[in-house]
C-alpha atoms as a PDB file:
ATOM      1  CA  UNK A   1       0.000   0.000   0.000  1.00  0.00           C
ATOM      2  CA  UNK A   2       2.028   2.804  -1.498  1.00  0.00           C
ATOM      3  CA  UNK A   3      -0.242   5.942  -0.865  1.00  0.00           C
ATOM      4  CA  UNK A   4      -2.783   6.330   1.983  1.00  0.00           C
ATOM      5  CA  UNK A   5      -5.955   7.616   0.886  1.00  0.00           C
ATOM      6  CA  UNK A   6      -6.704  11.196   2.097  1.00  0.00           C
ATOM      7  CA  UNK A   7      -8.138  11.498   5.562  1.00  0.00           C
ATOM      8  CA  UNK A   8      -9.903  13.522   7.971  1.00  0.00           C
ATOM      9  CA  UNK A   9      -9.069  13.877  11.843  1.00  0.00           C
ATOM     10  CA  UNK A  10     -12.098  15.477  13.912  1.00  0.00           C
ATOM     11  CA  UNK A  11     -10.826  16.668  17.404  1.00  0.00           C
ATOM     12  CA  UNK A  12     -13.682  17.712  19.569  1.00  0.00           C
ATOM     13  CA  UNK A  13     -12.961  20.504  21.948  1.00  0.00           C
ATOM     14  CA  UNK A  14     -16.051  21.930  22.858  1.00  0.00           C
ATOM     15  CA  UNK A  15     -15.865  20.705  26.617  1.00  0.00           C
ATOM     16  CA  UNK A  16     -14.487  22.346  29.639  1.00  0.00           C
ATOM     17  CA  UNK A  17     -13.079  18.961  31.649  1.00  0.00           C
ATOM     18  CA  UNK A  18     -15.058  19.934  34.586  1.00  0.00           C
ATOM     19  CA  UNK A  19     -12.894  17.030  36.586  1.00  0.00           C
ATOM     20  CA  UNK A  20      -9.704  19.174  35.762  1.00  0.00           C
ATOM     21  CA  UNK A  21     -10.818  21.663  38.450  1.00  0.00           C
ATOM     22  CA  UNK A  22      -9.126  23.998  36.244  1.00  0.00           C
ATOM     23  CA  UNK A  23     -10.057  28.050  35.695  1.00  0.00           C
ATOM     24  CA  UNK A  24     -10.151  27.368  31.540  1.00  0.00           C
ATOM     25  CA  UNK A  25     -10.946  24.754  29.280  1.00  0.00           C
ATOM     26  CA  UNK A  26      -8.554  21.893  29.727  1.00  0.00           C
ATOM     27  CA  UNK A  27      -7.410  21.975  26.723  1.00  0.00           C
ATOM     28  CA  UNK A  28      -6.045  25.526  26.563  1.00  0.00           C
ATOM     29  CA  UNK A  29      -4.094  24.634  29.610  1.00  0.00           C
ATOM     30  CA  UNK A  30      -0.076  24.974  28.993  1.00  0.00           C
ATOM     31  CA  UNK A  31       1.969  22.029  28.320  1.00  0.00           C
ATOM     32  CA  UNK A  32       5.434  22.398  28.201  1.00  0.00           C
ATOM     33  CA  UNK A  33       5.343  25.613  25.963  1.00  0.00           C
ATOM     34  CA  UNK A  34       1.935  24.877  24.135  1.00  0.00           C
ATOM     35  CA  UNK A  35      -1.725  24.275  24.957  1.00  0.00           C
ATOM     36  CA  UNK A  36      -2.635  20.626  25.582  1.00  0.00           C
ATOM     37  CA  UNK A  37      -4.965  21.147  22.045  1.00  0.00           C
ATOM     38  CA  UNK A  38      -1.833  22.884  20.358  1.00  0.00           C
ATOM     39  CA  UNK A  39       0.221  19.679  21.043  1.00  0.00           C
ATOM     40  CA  UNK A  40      -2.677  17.395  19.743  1.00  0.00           C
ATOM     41  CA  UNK A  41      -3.391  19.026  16.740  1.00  0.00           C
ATOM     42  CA  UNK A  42       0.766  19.126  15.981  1.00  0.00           C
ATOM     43  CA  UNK A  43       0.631  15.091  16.341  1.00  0.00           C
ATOM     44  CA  UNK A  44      -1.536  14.914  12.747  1.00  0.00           C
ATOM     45  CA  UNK A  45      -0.461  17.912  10.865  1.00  0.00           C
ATOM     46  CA  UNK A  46       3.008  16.003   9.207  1.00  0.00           C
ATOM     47  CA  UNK A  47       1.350  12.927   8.381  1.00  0.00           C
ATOM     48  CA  UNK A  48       1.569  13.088   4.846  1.00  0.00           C
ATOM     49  CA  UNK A  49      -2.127  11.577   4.207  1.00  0.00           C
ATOM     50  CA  UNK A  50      -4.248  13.664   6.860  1.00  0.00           C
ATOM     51  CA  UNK A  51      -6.136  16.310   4.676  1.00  0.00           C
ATOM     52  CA  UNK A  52      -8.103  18.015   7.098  1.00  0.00           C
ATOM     53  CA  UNK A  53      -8.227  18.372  10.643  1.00  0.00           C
ATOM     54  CA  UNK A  54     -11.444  19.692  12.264  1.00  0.00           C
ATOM     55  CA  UNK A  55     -11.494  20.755  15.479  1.00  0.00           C
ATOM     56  CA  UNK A  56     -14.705  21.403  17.147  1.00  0.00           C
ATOM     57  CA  UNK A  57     -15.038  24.452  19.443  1.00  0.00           C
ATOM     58  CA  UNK A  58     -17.062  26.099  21.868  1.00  0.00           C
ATOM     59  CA  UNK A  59     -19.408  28.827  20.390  1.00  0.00           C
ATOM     60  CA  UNK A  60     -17.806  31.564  22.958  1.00  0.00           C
ATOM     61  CA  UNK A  61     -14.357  30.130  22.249  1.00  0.00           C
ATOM     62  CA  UNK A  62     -11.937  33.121  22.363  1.00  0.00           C
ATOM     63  CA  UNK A  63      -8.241  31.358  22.681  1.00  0.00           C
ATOM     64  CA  UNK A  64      -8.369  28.801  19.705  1.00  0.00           C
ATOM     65  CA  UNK A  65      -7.969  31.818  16.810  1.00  0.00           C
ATOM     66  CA  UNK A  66      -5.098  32.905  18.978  1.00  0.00           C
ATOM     67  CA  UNK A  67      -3.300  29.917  18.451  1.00  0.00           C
ATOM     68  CA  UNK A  68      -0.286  29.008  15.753  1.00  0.00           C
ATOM     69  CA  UNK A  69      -2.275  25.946  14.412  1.00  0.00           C
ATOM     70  CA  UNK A  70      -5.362  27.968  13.619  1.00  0.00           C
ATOM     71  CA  UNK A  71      -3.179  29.423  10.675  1.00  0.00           C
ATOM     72  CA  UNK A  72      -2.466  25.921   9.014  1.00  0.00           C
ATOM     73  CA  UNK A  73      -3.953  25.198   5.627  1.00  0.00           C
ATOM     74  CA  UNK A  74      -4.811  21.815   7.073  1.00  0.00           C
ATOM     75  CA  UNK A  75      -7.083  23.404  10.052  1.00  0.00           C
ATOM     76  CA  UNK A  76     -10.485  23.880  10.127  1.00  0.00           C
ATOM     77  CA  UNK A  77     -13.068  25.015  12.945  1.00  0.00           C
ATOM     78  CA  UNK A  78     -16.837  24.089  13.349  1.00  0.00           C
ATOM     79  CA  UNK A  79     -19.074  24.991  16.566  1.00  0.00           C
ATOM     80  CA  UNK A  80     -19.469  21.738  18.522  1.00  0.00           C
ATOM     81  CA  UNK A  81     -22.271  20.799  20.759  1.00  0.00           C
ATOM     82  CA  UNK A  82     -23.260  20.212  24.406  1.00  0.00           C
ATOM     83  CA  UNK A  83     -22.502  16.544  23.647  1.00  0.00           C
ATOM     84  CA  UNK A  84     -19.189  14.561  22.319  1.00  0.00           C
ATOM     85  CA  UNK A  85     -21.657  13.715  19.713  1.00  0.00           C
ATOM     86  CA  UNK A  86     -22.939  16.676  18.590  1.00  0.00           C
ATOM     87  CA  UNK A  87     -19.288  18.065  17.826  1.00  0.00           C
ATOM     88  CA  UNK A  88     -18.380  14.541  16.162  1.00  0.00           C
ATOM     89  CA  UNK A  89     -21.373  14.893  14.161  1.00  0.00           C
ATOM     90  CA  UNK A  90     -20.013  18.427  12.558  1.00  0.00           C
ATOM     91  CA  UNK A  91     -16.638  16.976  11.965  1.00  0.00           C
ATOM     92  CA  UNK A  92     -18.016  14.538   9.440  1.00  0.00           C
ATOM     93  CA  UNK A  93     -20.528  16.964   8.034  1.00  0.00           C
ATOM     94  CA  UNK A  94     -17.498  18.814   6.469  1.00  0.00           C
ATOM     95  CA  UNK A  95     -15.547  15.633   6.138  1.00  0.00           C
ATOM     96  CA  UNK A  96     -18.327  14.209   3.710  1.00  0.00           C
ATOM     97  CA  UNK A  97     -18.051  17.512   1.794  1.00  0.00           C
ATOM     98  CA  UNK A  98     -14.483  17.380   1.571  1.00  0.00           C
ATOM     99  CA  UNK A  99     -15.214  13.714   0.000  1.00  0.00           C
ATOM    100  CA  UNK A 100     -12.904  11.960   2.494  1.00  0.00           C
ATOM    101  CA  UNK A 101     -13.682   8.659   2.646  1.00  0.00           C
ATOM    102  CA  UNK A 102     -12.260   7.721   5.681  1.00  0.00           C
ATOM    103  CA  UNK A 103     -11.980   9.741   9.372  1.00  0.00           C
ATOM    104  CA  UNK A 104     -10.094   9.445  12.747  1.00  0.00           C
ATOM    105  CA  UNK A 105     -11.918  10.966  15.804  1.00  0.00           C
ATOM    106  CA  UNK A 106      -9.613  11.689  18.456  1.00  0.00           C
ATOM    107  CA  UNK A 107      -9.087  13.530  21.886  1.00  0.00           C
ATOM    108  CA  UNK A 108      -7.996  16.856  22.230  1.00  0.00           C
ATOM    109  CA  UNK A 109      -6.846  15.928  25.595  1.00  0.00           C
ATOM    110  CA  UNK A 110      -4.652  13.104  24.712  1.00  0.00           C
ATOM    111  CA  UNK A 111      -1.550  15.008  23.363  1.00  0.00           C
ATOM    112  CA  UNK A 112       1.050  11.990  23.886  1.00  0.00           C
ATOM    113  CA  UNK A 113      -0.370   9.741  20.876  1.00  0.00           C
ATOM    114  CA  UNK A 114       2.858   8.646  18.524  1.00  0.00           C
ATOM    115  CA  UNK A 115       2.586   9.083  15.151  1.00  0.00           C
ATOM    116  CA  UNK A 116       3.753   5.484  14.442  1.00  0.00           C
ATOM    117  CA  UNK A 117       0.404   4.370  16.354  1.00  0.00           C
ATOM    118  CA  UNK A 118      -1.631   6.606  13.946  1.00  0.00           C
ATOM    119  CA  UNK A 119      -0.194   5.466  11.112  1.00  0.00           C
ATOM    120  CA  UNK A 120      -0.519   1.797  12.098  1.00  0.00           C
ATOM    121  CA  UNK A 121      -4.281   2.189  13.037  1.00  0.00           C
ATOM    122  CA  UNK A 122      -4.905   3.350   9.566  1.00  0.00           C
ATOM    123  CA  UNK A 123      -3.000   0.940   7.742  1.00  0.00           C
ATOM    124  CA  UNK A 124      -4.988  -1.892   9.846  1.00  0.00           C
ATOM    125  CA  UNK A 125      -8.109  -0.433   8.940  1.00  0.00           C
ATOM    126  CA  UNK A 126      -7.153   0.121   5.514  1.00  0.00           C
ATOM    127  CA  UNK A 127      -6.260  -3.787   5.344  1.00  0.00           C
ATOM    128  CA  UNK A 128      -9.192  -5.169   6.983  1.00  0.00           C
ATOM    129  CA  UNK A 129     -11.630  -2.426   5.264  1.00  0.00           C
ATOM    130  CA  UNK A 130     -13.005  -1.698   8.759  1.00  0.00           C
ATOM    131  CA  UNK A 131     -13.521   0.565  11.850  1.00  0.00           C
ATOM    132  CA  UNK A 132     -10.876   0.090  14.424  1.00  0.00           C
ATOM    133  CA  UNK A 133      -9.913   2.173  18.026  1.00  0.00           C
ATOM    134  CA  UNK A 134      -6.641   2.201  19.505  1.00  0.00           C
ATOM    135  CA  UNK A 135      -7.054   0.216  22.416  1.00  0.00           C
ATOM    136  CA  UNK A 136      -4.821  -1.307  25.444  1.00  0.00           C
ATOM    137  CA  UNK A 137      -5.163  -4.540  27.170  1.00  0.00           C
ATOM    138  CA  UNK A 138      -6.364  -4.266  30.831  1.00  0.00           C
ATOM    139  CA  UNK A 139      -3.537  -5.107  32.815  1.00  0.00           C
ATOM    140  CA  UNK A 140      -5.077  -4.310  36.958  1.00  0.00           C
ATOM    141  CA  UNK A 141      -7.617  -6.613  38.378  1.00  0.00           C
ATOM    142  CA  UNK A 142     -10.664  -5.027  38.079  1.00  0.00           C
ATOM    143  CA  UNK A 143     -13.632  -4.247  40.498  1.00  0.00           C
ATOM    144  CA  UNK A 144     -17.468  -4.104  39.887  1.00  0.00           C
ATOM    145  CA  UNK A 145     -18.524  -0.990  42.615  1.00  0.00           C
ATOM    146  CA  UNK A 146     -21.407  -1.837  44.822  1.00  0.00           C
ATOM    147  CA  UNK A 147     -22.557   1.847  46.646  1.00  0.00           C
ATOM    148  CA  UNK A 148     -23.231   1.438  50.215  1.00  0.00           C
ATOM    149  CA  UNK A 149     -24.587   4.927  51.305  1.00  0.00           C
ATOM    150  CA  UNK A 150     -21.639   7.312  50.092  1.00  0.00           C
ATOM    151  CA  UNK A 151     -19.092   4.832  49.496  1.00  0.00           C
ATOM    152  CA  UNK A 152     -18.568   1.818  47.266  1.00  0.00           C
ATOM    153  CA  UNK A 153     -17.837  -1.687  48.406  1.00  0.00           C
ATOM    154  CA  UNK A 154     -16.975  -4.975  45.691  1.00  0.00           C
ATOM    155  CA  UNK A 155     -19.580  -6.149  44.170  1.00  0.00           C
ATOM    156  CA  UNK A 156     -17.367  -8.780  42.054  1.00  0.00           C
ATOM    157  CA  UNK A 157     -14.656  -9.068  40.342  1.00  0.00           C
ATOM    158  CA  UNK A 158     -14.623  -8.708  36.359  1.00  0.00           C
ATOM    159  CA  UNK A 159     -12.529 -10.943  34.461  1.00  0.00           C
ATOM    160  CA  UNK A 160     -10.003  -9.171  32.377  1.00  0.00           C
ATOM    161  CA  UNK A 161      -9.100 -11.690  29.779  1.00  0.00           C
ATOM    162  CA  UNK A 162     -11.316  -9.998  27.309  1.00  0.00           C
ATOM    163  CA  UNK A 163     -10.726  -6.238  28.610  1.00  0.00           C
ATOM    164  CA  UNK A 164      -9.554  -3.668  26.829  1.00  0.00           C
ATOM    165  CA  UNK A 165      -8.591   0.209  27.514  1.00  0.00           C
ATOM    166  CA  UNK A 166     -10.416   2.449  24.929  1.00  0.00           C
ATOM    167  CA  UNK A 167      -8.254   5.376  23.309  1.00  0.00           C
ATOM    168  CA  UNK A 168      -8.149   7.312  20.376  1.00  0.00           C
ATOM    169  CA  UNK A 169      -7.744   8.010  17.836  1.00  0.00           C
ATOM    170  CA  UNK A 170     -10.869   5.856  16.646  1.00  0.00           C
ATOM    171  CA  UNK A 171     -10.997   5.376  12.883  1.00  0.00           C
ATOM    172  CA  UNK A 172     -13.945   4.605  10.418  1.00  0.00           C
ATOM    173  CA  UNK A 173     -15.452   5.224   6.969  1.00  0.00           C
ATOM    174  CA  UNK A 174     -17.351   8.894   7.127  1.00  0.00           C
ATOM    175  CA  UNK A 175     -20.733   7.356   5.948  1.00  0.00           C
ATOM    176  CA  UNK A 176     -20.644   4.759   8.382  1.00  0.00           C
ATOM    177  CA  UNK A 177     -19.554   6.498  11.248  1.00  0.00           C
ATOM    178  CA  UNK A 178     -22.327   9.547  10.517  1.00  0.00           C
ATOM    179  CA  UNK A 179     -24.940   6.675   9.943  1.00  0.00           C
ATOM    180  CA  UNK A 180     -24.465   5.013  13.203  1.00  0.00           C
ATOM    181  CA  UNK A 181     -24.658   8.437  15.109  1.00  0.00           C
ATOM    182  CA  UNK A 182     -27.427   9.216  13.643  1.00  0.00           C
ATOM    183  CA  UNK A 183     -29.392   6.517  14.103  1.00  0.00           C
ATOM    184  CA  UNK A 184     -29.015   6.741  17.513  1.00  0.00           C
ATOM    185  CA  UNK A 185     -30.610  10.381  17.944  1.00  0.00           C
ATOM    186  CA  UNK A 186     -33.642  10.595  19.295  1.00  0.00           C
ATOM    187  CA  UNK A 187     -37.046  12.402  18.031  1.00  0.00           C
ATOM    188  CA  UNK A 188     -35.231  15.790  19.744  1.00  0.00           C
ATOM    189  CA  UNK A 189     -31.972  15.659  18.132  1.00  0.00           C
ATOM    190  CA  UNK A 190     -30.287  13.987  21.358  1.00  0.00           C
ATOM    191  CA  UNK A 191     -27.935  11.102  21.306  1.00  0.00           C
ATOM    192  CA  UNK A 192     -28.216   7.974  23.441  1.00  0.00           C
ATOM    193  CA  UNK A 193     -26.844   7.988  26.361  1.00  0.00           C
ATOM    194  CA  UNK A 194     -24.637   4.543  25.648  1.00  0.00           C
ATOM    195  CA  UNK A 195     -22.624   6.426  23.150  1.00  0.00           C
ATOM    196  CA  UNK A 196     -19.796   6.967  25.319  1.00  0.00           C
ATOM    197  CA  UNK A 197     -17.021   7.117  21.889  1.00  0.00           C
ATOM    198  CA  UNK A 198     -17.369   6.668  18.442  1.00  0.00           C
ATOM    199  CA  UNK A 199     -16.651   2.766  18.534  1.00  0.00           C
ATOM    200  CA  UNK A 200     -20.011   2.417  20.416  1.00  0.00           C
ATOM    201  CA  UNK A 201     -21.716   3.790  17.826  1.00  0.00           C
ATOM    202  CA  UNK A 202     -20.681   1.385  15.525  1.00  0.00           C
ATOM    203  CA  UNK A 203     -21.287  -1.487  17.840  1.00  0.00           C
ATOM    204  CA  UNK A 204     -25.095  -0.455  18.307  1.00  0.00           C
ATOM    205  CA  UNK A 205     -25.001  -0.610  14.932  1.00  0.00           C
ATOM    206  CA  UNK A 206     -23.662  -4.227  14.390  1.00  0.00           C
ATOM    207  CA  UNK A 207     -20.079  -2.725  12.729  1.00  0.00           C
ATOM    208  CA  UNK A 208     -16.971  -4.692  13.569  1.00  0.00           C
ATOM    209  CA  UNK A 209     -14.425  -2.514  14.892  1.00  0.00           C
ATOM    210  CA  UNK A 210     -10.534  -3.655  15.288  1.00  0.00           C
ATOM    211  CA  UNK A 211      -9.226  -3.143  18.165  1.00  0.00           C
ATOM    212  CA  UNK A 212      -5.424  -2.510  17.285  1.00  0.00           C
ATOM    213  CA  UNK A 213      -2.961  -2.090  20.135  1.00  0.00           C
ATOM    214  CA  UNK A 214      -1.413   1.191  21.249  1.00  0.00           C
ATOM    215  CA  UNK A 215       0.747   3.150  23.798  1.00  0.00           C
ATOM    216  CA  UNK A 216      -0.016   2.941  27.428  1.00  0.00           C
ATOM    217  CA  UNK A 217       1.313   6.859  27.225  1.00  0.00           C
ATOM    218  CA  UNK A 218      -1.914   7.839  25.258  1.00  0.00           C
ATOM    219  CA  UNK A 219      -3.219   8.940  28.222  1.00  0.00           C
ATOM    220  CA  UNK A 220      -5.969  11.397  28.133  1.00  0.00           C
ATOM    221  CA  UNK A 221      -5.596  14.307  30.573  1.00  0.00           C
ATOM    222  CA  UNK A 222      -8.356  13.989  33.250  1.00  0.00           C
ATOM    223  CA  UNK A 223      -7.364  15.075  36.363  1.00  0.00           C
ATOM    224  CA  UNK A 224      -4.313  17.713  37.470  1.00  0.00           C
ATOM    225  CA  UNK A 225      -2.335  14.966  38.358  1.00  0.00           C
ATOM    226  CA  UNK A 226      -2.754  14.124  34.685  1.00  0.00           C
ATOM    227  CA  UNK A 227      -0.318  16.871  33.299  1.00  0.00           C
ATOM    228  CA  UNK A 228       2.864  15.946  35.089  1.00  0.00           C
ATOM    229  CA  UNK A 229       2.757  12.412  33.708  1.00  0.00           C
ATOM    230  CA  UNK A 230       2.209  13.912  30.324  1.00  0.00           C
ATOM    231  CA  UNK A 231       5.010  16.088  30.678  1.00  0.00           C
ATOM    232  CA  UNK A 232       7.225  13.720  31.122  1.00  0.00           C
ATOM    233  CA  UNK A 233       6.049  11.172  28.412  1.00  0.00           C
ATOM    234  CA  UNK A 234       6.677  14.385  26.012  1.00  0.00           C
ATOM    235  CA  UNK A 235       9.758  15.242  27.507  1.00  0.00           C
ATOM    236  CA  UNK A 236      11.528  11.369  26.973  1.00  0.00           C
ATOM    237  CA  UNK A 237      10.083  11.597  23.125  1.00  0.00           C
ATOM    238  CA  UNK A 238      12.318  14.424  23.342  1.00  0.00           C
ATOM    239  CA  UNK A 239      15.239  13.074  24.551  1.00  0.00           C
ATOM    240  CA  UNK A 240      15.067  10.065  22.286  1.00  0.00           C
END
């Protein structure tokens, strides 16, 4: 497979990341020089088959035009929604009238993802003509929460043979990605609740997705704790 087909990246960055406990947007928090977003969007912009990137932003969003990467031939903004959804949803809007057959969705907050894990998510789904996610095997024991008042107790423990860590990017045709959003919109334009990523969009709507294995240091920035460890993971990409 010589040349990739074109493609389109949708970041959504609408949200605040209430859990950040932050004064801004999480994403316009500073990362060793750069905004979390600024360090995202850099992570696509060299990859020689990404066309477009459209990143979805808040309606009152003031920083984003102040940014380097808003200049880039390759950058485009839309007005997300109150949901992950909603701002997914406008992504592939202009992604289907760019005519790009295939799209990645992927955090704004997860500014660590390695360009070699891009490339081989695309490649797989290119190969297998399917969705796909990066994804991580479960490596902890996990525990099923049982709430007692106002604290949780084990309910059971989950087997983690079959678990998996869901990250992003998460790749798919347009059409079919669009199609399995939308049919899961109710009569009021609001999206089911279970549609927690773009791969459970598909699922609801009996599409195979691959899961293809990638970086524990994908992490998405959650909590302030969060940062430091991404700092770091940038800084030793540095150094190597």
């Amino acid at each position: 497979m010589s040349e990739l087909p074109k493609l389109t990246v949708v970041i959504p960055a609408a949200g605040i990341g209430k859990r950040m406990q932050a004064n801004q947007a999480k994403q316009y928090l500073i990362l060793k020089g750069k905004t979390i977003l600024q360090h995202t969007v850099e992570r696509f912009i060299d990859l020689p088959y990404v066309d477009t990137i459209v990143v979805a932003i808040a309606n009152n969003d003031s920083k984003f035009s102040d940014l380097d990467i808003a200049n880039h031939s390759k950058v485009t903004t839309v007005f997300g929604g109150k949901e992950r959804a909603d701002s997914v949803l406008q992504g592939l809007s202009v992604a289907q009238t760019n005519g790009s057959e295939w799209v990645m969705v992927h955090d704004a907050a997860r500014p660590c993802v390695t360009q070699s894990d891009i490339d081989n998510l695309y490649r797989q789904c290119l190969t297998q003509n399917s969705a796909g996610i990066l994804a991580s095997p479960v490596r902890d024991t996990m525990k099923k929460a049982k709430l007692v008042t106002d604290s949780s107790t084990i309910a059971e423990t989950i087997d983690r043979t079959d678990m998996w860590h869901a990250l992003t990017p998460q790749c798919a045709k347009t059409s079919e990605l669009k199609g399995a959003i939308e049919s899961q919109l109710d009569a009021n334009g609001l999206v089911n609740k279970q549609i927690t990523d773009e791969a459970s969009a598909l699922e609801l709507a009996n599409k195979p997705v691959l899961l293809v294995t990638g970086s524990v240091k994908n992490i998405k920035i959650t909590m302030p704790e969060d940062l430091e460890l991404a700092e770091f993971y940038l800084t030793s990409e540095n150094k190597n």
